[in-house]
Each structure stands twice: as C-alpha cells, then as structure tokens.
N, C-alpha and C. Protein backbone atom coordinates (compact mmCIF):
# COMPACT_ATOMS: atom_id res chain seq x y z
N UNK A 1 0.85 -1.18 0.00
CA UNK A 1 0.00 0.00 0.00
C UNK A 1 0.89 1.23 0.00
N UNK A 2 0.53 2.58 -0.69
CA UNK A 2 1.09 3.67 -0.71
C UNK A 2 1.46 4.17 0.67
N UNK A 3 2.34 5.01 1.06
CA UNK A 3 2.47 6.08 1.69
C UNK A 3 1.00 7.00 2.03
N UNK A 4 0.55 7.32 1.48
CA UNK A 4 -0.24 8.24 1.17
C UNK A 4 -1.89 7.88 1.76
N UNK A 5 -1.74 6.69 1.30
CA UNK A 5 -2.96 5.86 1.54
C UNK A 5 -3.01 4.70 2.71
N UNK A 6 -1.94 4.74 3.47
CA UNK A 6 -1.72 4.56 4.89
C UNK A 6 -2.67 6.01 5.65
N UNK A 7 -2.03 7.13 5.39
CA UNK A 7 -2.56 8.06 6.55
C UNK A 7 -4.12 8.45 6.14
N UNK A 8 -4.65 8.33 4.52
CA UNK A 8 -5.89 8.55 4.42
C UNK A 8 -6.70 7.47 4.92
N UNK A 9 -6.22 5.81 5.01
CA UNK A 9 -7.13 5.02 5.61
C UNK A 9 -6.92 5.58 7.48
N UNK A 10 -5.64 5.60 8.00
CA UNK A 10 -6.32 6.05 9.17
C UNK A 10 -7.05 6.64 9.57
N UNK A 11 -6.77 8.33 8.78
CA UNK A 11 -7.53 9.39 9.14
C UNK A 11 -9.45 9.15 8.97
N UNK A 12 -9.59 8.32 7.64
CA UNK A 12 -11.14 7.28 7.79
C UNK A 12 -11.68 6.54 9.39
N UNK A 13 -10.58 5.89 9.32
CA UNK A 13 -10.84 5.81 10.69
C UNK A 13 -11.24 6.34 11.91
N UNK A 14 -10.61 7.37 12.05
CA UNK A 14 -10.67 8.35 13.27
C UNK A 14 -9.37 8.56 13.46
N UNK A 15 -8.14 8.14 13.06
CA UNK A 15 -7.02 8.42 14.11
C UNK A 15 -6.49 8.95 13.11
N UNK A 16 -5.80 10.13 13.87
CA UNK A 16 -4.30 10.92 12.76
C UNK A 16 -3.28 10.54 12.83
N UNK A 17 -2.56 10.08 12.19
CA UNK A 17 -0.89 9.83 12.22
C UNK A 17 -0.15 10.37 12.79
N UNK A 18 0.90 9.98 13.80
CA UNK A 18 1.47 10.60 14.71
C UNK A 18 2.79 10.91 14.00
N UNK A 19 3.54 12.34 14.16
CA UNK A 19 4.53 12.93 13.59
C UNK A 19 5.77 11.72 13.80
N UNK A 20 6.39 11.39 13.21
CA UNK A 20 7.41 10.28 13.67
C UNK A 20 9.01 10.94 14.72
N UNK A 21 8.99 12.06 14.41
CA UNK A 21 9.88 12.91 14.98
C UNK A 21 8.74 12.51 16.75
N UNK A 22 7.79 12.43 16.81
CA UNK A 22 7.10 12.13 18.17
C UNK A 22 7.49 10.95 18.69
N UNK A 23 6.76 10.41 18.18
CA UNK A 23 6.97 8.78 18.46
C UNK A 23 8.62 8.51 18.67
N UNK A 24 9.26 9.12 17.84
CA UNK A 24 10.39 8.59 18.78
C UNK A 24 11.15 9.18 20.19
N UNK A 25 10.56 10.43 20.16
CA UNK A 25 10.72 11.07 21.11
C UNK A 25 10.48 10.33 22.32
N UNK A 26 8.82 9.68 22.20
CA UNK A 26 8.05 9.04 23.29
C UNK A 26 9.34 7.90 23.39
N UNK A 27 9.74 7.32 22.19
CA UNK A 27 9.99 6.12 22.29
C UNK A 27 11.56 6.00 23.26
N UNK A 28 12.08 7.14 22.84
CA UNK A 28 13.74 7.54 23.68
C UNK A 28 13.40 7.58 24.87
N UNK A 29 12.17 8.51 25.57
CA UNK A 29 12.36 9.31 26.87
C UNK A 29 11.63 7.73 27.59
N UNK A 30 10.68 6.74 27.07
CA UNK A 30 10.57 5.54 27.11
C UNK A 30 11.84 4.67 27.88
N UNK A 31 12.68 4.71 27.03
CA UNK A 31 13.85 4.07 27.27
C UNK A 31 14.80 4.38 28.20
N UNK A 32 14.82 5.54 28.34
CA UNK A 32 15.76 6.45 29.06
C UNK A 32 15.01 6.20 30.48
N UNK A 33 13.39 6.27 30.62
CA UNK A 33 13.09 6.01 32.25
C UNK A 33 13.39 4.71 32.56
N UNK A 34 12.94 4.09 31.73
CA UNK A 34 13.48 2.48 32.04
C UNK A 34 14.59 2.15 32.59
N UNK A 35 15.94 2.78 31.96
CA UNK A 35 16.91 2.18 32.56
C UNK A 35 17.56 3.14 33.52
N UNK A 36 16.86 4.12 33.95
CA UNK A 36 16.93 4.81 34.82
C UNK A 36 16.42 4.20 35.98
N UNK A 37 14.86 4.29 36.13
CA UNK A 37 14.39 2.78 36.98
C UNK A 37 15.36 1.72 37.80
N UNK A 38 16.10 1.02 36.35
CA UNK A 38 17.02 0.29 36.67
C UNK A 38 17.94 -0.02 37.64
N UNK A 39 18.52 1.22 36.64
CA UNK A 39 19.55 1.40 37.79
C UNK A 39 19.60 1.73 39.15
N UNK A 40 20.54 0.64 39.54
CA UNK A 40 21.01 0.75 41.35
C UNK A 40 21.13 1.41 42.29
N UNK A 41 22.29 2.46 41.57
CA UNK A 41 22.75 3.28 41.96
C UNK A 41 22.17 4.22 42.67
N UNK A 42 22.20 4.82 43.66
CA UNK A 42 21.33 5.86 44.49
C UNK A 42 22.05 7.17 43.33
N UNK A 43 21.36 7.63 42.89
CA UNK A 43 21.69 9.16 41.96
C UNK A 43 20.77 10.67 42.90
N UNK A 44 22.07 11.28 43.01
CA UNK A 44 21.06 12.64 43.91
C UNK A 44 20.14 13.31 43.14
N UNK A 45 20.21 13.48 42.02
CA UNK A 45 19.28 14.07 40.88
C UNK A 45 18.05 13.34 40.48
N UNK A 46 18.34 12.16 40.85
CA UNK A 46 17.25 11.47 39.97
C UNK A 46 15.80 12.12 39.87
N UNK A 47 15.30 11.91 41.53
CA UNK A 47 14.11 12.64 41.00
C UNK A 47 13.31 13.63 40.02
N UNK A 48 14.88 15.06 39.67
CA UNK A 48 14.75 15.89 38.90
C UNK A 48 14.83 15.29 37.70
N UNK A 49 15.24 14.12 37.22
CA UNK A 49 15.94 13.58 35.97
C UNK A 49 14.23 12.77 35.38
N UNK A 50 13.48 12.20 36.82
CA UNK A 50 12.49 11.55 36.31
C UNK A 50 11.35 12.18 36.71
N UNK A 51 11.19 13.58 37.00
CA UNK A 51 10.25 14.73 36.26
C UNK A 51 10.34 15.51 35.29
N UNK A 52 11.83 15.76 34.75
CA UNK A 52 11.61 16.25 33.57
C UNK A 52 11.66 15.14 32.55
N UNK A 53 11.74 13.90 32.75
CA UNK A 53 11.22 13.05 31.54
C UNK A 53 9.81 12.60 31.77
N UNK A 54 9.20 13.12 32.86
CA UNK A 54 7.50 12.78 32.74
C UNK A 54 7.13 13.74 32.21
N UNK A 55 8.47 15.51 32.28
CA UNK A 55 7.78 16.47 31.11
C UNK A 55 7.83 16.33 29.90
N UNK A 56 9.22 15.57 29.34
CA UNK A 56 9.03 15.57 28.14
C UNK A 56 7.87 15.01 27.31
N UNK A 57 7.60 13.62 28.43
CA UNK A 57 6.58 12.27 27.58
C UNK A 57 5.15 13.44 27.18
N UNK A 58 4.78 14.38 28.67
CA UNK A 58 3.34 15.14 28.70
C UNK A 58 3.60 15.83 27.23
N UNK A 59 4.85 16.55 27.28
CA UNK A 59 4.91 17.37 25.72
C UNK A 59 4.98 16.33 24.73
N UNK A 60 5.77 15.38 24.41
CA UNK A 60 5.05 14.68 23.17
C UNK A 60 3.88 14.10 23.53
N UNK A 61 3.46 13.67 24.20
CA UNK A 61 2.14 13.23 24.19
C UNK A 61 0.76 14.27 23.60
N UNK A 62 0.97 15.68 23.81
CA UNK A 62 0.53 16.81 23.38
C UNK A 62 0.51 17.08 22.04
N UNK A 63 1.53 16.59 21.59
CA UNK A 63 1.98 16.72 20.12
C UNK A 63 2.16 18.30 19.88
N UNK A 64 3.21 18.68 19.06
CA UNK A 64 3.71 19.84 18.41
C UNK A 64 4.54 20.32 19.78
N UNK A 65 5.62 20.06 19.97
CA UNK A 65 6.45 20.43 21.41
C UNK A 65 7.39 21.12 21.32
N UNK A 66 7.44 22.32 21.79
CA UNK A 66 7.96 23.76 21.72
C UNK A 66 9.80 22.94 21.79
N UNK A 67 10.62 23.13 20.97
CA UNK A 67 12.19 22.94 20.42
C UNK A 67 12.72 23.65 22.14
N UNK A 68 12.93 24.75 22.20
CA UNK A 68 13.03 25.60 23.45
C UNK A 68 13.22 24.64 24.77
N UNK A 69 11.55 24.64 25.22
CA UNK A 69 11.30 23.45 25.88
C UNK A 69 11.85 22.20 26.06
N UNK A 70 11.39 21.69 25.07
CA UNK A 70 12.54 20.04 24.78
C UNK A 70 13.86 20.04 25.22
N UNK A 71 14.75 21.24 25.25
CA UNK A 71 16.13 21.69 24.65
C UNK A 71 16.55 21.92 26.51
N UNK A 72 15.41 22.49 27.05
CA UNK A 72 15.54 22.96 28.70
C UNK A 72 15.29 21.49 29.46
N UNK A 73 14.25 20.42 29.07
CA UNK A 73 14.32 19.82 29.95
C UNK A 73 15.67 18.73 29.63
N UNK A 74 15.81 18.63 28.28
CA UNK A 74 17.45 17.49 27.83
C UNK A 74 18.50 17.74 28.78
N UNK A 75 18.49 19.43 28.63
CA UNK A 75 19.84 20.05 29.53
C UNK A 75 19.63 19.36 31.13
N UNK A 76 18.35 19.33 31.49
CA UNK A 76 18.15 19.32 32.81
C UNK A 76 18.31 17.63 33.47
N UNK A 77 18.01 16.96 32.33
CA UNK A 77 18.26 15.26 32.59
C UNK A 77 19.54 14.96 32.10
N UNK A 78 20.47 15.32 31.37
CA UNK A 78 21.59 15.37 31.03
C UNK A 78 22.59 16.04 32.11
N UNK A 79 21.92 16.74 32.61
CA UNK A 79 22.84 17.10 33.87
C UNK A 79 22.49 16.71 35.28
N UNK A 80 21.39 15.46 35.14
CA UNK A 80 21.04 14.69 36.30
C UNK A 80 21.54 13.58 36.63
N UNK A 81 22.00 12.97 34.51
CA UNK A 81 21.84 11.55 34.54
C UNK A 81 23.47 11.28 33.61
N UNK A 82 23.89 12.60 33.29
CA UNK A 82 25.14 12.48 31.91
C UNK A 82 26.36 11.98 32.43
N UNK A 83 26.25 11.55 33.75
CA UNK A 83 27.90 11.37 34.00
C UNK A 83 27.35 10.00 34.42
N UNK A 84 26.46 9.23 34.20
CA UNK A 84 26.57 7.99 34.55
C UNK A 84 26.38 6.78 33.23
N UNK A 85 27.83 6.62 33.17
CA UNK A 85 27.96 5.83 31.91
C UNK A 85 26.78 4.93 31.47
N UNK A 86 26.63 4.27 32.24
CA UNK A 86 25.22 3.25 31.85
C UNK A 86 23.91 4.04 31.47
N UNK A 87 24.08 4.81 31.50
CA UNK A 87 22.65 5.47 31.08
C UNK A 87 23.34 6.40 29.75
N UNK A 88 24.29 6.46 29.42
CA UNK A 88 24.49 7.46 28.07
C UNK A 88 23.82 7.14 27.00
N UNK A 89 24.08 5.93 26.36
CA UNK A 89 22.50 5.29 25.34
C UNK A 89 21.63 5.96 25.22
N UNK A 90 20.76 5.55 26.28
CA UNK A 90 19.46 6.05 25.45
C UNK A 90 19.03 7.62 26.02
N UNK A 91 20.32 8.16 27.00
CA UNK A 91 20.02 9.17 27.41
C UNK A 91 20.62 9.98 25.43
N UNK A 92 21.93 9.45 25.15
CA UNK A 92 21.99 10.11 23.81
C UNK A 92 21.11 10.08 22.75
N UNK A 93 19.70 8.59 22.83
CA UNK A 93 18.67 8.66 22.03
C UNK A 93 17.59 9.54 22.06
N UNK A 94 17.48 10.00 23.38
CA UNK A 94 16.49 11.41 23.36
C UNK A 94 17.24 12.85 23.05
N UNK A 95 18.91 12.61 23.11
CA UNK A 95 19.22 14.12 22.99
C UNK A 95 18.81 14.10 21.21
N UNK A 96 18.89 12.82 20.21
CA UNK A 96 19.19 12.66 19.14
C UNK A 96 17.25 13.34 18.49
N UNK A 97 16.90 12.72 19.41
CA UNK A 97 14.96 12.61 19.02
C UNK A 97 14.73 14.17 19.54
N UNK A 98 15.38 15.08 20.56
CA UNK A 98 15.22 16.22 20.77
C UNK A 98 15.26 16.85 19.36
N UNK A 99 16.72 16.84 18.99
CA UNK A 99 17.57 17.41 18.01
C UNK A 99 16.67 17.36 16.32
N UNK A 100 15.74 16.00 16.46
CA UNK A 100 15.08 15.92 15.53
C UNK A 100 13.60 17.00 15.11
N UNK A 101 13.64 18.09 15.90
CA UNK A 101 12.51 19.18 16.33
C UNK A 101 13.40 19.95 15.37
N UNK A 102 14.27 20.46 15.44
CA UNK A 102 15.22 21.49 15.28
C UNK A 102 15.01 21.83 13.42
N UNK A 103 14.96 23.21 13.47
CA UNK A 103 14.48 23.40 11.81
C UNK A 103 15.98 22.47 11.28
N UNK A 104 15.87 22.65 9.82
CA UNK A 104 17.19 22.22 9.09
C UNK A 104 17.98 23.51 8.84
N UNK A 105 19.64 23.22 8.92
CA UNK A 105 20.09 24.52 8.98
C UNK A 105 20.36 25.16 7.80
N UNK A 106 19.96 25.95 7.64
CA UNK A 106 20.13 26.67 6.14
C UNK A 106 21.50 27.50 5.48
N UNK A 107 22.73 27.39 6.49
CA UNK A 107 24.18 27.16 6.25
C UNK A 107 25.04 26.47 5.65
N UNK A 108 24.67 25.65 4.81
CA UNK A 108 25.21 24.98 4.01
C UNK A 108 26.26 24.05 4.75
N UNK A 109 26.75 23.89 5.86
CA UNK A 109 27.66 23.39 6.71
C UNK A 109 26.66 22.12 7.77
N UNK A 110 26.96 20.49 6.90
CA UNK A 110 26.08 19.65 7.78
C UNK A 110 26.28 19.30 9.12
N UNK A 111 25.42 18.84 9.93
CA UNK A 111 25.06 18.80 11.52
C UNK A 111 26.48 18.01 11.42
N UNK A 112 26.74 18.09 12.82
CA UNK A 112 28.10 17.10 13.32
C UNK A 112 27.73 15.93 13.53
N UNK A 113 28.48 14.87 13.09
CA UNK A 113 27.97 13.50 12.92
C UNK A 113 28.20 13.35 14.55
N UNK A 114 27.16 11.70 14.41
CA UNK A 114 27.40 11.24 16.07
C UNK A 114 28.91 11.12 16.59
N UNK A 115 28.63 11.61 18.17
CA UNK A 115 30.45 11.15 18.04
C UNK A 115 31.22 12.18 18.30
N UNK A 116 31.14 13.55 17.75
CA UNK A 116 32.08 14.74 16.76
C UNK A 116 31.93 15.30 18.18
C-alpha cells in the first residue's frame, strides 16, 4: 500500500498519524526512564531527571512540542543523569529525538555526525 494511503485510511478511521519525529521522542524518553528505573545506583538528581522526563513524555504526548522546551528539559536530565555511563544510550537517544525538532540549517555546513 502507498504512503499516502496509509494516513488517508487512518484518518477514515478516526485516528491521525502521529509525527514520527514524536513517536520517537516518546519512544527515547521511554527508554531512558526504564533504565533509569534500573539502575542501582542511588543518583542525587534522579528525582529531577524523572520529572523532567514525565515532562518531556506530557509534551510529546501533546503533540507539536515547543524545540526551546525540549532543549531545557534534555539540559536538565543530562545534567542529572550524563555522568553515569550506563545510562548514556538512550540518554543520547532522546538528545538525538530532541535534536530531531530542530528546523534544518540553512548554512550549508552539515550537523556534526554522532560522536564529533
């Protein structure tokens, strides 16, 4: 089946297609509580680390989620959760699904690969 005719049979349905830049968002900050959860470790931040990923999930769950926003709470779980190796994964899969909000840059100079 087309592209095209995937989102017109949903939208028949009742349901709209969810932006995929969302879904993975959900799907990172997903991952990221999980093995946060996980982990053992007593972390002094955590709490702050696993309210601003119940903010992020509320903003994608909302759909259309202010770049700004996204960008304040990453900083804020990244500096709860960034120095603990076992969590860099999928903490780097939401900075990646953040980053995926972000217009395209119109500088002619491409994004820095993973890694850089």
């Amino acid at each position: 089946m087309a592209e095209g005719a995937v989102v017109v049979d949903e939208q028949r349905a009742g349901r709209v297609a969810e932006d995929p830049r969302v879904s993975e968002l959900r799907e990172a900050v997903s991952r990221l509580r999980r093995a946060l959860a996980a982990h053992p470790a007593p972390l002094p931040d955590r709490d702050a680390a696993e309210e601003e990923l119940a903010a992020l999930d509320a903003m994608a769950r909302a759909g259309g989620p202010e770049l700004s926003r996204l960008r304040r709470s990453l900083l804020l779980v990244a500096g709860a959760v960034g120095s603990v190796s076992a969590l860099s994964p999928s903490l780097a899969a939401v900075h990646q699904a953040v980053d995926n909000f972000a217009p395209p840059a119109d500088d002619g100079v491409p994004p820095p690969r993973e890694g850089e």
